[in-house]
N, C-alpha and C. Protein backbone atom coordinates (compact mmCIF):
# COMPACT_ATOMS: atom_id res chain seq x y z
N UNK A 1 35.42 -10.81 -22.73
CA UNK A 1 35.20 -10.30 -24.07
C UNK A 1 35.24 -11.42 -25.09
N UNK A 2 36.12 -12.15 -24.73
CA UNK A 2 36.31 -13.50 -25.96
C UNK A 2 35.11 -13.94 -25.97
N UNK A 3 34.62 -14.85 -24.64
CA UNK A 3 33.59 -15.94 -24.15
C UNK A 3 32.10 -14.60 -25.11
N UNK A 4 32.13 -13.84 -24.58
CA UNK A 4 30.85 -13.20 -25.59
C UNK A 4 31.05 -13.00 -26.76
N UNK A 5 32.13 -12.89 -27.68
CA UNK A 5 32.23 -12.98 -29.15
C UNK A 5 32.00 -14.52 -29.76
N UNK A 6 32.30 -15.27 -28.78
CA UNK A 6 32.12 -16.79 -29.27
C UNK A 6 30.66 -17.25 -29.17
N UNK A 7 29.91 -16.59 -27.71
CA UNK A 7 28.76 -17.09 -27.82
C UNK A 7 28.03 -16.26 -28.77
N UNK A 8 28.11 -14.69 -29.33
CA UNK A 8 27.50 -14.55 -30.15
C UNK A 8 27.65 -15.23 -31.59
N UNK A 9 28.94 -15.85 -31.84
CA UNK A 9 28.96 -16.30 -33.29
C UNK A 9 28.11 -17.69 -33.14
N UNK A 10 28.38 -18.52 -31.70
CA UNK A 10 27.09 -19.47 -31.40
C UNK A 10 25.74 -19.12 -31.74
N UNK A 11 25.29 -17.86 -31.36
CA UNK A 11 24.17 -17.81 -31.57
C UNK A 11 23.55 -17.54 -33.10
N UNK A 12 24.63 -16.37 -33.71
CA UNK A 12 24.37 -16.21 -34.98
C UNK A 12 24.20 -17.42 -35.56
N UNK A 13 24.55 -18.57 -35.71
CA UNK A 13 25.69 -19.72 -36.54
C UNK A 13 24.01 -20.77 -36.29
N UNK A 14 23.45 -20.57 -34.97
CA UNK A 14 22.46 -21.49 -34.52
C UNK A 14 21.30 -21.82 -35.80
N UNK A 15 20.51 -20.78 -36.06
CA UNK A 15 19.89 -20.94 -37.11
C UNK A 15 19.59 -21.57 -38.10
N UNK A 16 20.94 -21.63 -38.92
CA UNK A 16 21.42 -22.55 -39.93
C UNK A 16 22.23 -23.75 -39.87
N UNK A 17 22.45 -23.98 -38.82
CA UNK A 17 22.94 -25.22 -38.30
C UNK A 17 21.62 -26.02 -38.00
N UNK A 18 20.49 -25.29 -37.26
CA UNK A 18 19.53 -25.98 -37.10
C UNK A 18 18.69 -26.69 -38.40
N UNK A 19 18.89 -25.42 -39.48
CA UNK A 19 18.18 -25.85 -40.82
C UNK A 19 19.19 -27.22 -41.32
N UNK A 20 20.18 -27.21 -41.05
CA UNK A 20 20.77 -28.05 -41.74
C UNK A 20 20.07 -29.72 -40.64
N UNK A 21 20.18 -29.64 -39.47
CA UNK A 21 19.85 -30.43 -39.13
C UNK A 21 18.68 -31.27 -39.05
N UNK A 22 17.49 -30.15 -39.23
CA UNK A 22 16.41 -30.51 -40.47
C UNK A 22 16.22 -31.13 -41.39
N UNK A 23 16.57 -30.84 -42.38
CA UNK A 23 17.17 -30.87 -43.55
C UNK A 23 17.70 -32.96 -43.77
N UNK A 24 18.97 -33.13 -42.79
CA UNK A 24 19.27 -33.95 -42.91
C UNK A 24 18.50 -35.04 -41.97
N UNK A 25 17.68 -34.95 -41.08
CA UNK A 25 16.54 -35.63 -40.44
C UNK A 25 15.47 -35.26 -41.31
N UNK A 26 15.15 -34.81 -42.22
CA UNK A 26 14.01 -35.51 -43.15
C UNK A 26 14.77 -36.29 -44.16
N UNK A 27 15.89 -36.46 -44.76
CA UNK A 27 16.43 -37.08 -45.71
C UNK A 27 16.62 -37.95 -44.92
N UNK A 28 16.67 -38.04 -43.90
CA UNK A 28 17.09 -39.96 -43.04
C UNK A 28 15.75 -40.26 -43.09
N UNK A 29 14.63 -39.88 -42.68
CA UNK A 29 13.40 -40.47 -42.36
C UNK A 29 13.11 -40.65 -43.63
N UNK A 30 13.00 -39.70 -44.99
CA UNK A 30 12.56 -40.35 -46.05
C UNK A 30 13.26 -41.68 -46.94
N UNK A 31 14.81 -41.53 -46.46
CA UNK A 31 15.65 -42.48 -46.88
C UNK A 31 15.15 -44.52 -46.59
N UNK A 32 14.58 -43.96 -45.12
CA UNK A 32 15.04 -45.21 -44.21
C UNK A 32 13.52 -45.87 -44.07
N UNK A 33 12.24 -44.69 -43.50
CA UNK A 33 11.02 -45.41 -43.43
C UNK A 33 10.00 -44.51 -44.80
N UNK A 34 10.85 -44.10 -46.01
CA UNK A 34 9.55 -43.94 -46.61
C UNK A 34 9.04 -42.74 -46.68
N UNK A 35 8.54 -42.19 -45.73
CA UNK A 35 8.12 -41.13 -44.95
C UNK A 35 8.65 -40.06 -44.84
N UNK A 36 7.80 -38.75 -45.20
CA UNK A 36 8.31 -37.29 -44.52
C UNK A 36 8.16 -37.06 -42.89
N UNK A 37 9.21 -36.67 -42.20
CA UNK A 37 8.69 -36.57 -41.16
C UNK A 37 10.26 -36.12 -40.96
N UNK A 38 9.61 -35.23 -39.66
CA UNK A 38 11.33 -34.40 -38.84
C UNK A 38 11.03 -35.32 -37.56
N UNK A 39 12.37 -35.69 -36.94
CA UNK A 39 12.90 -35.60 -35.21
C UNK A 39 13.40 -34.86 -34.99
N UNK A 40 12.49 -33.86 -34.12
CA UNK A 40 12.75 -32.34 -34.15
C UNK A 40 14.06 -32.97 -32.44
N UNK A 41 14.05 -33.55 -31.90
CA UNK A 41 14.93 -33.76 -31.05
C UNK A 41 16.38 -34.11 -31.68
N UNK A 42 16.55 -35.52 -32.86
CA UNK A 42 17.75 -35.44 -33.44
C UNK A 42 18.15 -34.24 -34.48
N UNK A 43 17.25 -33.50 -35.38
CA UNK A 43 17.69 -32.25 -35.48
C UNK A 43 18.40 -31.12 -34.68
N UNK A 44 17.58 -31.01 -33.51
CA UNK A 44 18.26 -30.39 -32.63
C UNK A 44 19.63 -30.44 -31.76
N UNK A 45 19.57 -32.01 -31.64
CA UNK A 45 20.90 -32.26 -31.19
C UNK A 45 21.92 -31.95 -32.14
N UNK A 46 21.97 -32.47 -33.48
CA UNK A 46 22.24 -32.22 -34.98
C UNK A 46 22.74 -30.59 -34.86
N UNK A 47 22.02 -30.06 -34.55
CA UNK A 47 22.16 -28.45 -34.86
C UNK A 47 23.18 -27.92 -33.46
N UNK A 48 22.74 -28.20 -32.48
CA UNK A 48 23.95 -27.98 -31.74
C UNK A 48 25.05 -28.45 -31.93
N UNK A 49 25.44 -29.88 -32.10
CA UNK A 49 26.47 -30.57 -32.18
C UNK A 49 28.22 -29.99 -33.51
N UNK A 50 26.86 -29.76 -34.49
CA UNK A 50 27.47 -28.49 -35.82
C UNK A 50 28.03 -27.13 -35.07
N UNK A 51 26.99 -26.30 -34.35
CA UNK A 51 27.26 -25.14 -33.90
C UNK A 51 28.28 -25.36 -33.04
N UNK A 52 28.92 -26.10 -32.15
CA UNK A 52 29.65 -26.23 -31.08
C UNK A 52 31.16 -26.79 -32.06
N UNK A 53 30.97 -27.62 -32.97
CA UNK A 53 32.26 -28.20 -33.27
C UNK A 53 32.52 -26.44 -34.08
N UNK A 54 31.49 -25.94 -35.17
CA UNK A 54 32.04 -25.25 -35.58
C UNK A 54 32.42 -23.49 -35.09
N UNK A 55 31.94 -23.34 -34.14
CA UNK A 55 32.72 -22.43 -33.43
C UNK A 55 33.52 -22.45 -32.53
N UNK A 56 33.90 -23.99 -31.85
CA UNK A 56 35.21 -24.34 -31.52
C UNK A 56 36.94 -24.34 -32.59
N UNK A 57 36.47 -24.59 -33.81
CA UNK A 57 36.99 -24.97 -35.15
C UNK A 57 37.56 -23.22 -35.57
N UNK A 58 36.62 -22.00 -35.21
CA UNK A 58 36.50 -20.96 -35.36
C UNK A 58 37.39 -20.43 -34.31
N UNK A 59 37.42 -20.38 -33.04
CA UNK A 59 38.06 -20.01 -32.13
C UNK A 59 39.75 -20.81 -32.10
N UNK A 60 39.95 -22.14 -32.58
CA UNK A 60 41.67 -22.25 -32.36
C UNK A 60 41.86 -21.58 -33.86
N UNK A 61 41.16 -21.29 -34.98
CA UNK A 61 41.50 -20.78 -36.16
C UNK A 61 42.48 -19.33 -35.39
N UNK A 62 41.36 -18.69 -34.96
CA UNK A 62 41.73 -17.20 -34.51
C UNK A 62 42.71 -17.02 -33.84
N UNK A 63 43.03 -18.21 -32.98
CA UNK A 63 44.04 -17.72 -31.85
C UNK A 63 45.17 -18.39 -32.84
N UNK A 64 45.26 -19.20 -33.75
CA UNK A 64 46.56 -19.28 -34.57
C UNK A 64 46.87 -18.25 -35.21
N UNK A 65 45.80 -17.29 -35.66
CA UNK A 65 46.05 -16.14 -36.59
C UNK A 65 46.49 -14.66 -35.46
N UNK A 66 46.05 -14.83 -34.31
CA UNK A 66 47.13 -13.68 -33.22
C UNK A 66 48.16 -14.08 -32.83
N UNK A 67 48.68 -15.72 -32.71
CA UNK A 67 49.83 -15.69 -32.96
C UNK A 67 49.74 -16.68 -30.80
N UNK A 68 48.76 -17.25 -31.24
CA UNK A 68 48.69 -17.82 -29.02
C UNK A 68 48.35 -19.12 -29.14
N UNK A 69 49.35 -19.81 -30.00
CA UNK A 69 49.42 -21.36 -30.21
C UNK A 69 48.89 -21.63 -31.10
């Protein structure tokens, strides 16, 4: 029951983690060469990397608030 409440807040959470990772891979590419352009691969990694810290970040929150370390 846990492991599926976590992967759904993974999945919800995915979306906008991805936009963000967008987001900040066109502000590097326009920063650095000039250029508009996405790395839809470092976005992506970007967007997981967010989704995973922050529903790890989400899950010891919860278990401090039932009271299981």
């Amino acid at each position: 029951m846990k492991s599926n409440k976590q992967f759904a807040f993974f999945l919800f959470q995915l979306p906008v983690c991805l936009l963000v990772g967008v987001l900040l891979s066109f502000a590097y590419s326009m920063r650095v060469h000039d250029q508009p352009s996405v790395d839809w691969l470092v976005a992506l990694l970007l967007a997981i990397g967010l989704d995973v810290l922050f529903t790890w970040r989400n899950s010891r929150e919860e278990k401090k608030q039932n009271g299981g370390g």
